[in-house]
C-alpha atoms as a PDB file:
ATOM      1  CA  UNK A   1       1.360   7.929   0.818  1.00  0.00           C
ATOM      2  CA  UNK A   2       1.736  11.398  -0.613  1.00  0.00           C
ATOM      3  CA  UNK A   3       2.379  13.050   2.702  1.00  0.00           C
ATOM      4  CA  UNK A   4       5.703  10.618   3.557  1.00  0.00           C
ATOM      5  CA  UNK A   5       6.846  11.245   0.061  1.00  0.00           C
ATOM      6  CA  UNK A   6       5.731   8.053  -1.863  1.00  0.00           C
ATOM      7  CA  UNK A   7       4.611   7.845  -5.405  1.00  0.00           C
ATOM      8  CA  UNK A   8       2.275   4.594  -5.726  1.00  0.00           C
ATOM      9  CA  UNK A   9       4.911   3.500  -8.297  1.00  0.00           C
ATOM     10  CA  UNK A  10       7.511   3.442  -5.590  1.00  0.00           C
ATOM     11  CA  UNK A  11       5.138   1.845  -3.258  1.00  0.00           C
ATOM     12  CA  UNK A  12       4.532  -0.767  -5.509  1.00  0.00           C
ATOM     13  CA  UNK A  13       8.294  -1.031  -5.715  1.00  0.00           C
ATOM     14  CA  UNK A  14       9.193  -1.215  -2.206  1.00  0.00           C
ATOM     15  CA  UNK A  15       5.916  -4.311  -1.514  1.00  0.00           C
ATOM     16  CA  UNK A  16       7.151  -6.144  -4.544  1.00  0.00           C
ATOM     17  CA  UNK A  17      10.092  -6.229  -2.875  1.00  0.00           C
ATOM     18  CA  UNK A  18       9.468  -6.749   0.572  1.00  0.00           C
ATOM     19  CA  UNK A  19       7.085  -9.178  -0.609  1.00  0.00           C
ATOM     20  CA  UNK A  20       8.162 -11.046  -3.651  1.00  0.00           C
ATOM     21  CA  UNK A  21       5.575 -10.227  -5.683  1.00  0.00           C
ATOM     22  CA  UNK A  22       5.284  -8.410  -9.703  1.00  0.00           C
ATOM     23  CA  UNK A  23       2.592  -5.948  -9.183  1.00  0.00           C
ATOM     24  CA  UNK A  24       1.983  -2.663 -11.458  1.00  0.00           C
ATOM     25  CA  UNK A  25       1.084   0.946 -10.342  1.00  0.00           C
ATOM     26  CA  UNK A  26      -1.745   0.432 -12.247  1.00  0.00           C
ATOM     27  CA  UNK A  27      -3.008  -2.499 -10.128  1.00  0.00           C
ATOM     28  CA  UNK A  28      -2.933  -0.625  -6.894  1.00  0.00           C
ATOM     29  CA  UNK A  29      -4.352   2.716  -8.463  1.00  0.00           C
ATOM     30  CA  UNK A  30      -7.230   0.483  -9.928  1.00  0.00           C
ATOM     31  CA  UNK A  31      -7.760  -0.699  -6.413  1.00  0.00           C
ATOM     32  CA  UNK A  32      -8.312   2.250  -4.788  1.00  0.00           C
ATOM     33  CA  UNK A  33     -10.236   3.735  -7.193  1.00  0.00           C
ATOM     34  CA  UNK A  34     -12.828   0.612  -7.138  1.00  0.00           C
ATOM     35  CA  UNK A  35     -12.335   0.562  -3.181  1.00  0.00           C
ATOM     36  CA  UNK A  36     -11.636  -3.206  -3.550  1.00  0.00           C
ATOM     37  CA  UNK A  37      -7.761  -2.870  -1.359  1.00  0.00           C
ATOM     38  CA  UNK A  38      -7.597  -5.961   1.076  1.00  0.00           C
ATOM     39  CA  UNK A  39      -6.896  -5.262   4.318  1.00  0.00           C
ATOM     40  CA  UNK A  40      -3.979  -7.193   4.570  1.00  0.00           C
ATOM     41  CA  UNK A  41      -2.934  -5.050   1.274  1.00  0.00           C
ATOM     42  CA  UNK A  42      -3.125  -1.855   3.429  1.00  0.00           C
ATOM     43  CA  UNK A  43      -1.011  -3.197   6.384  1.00  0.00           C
ATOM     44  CA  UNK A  44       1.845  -3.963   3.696  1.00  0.00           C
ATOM     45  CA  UNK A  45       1.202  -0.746   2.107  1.00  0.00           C
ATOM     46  CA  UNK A  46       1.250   1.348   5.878  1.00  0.00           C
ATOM     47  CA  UNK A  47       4.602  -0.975   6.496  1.00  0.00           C
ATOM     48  CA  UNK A  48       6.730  -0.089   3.797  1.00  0.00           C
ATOM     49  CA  UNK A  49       5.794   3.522   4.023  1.00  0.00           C
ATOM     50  CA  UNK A  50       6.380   3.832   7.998  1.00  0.00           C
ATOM     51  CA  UNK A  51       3.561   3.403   9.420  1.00  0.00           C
ATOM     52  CA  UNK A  52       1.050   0.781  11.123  1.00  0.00           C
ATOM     53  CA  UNK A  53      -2.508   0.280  11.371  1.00  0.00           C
ATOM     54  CA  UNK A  54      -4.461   0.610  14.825  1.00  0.00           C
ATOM     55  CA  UNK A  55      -8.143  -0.315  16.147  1.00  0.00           C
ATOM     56  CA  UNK A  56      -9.582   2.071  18.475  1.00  0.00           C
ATOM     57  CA  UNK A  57     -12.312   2.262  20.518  1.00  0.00           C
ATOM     58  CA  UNK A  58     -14.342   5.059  20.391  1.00  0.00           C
END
């Protein structure tokens, strides 16, 4: 998020938003400090800041 110039405040901004929803900066920080992000919570978060999500194979 840092590198593209995103504060998680203005993440948070941008999905509640996109979204519809009334989240805090606090909620996501506390979620990636416990590790407890959903992964459908990091394909919204890699959409609003530009980017997407990929599987592959090794």
């Amino acid at each position: 998020m840092v590198k593209k110039g995103f504060s998680v405040q203005k993440v948070v901004d941008a999905l509640n938003k996109k979204y519809g929803r009334n989240d805090s900066g606090q909620n996501l920080t506390n979620k990636l400090h416990r590790g407890t992000l959903k992964y459908r919570e990091a394909l919204e978060i890699a959409d609003v800041i530009g980017y997407k999500i990929e599987w592959i194979e090794k």
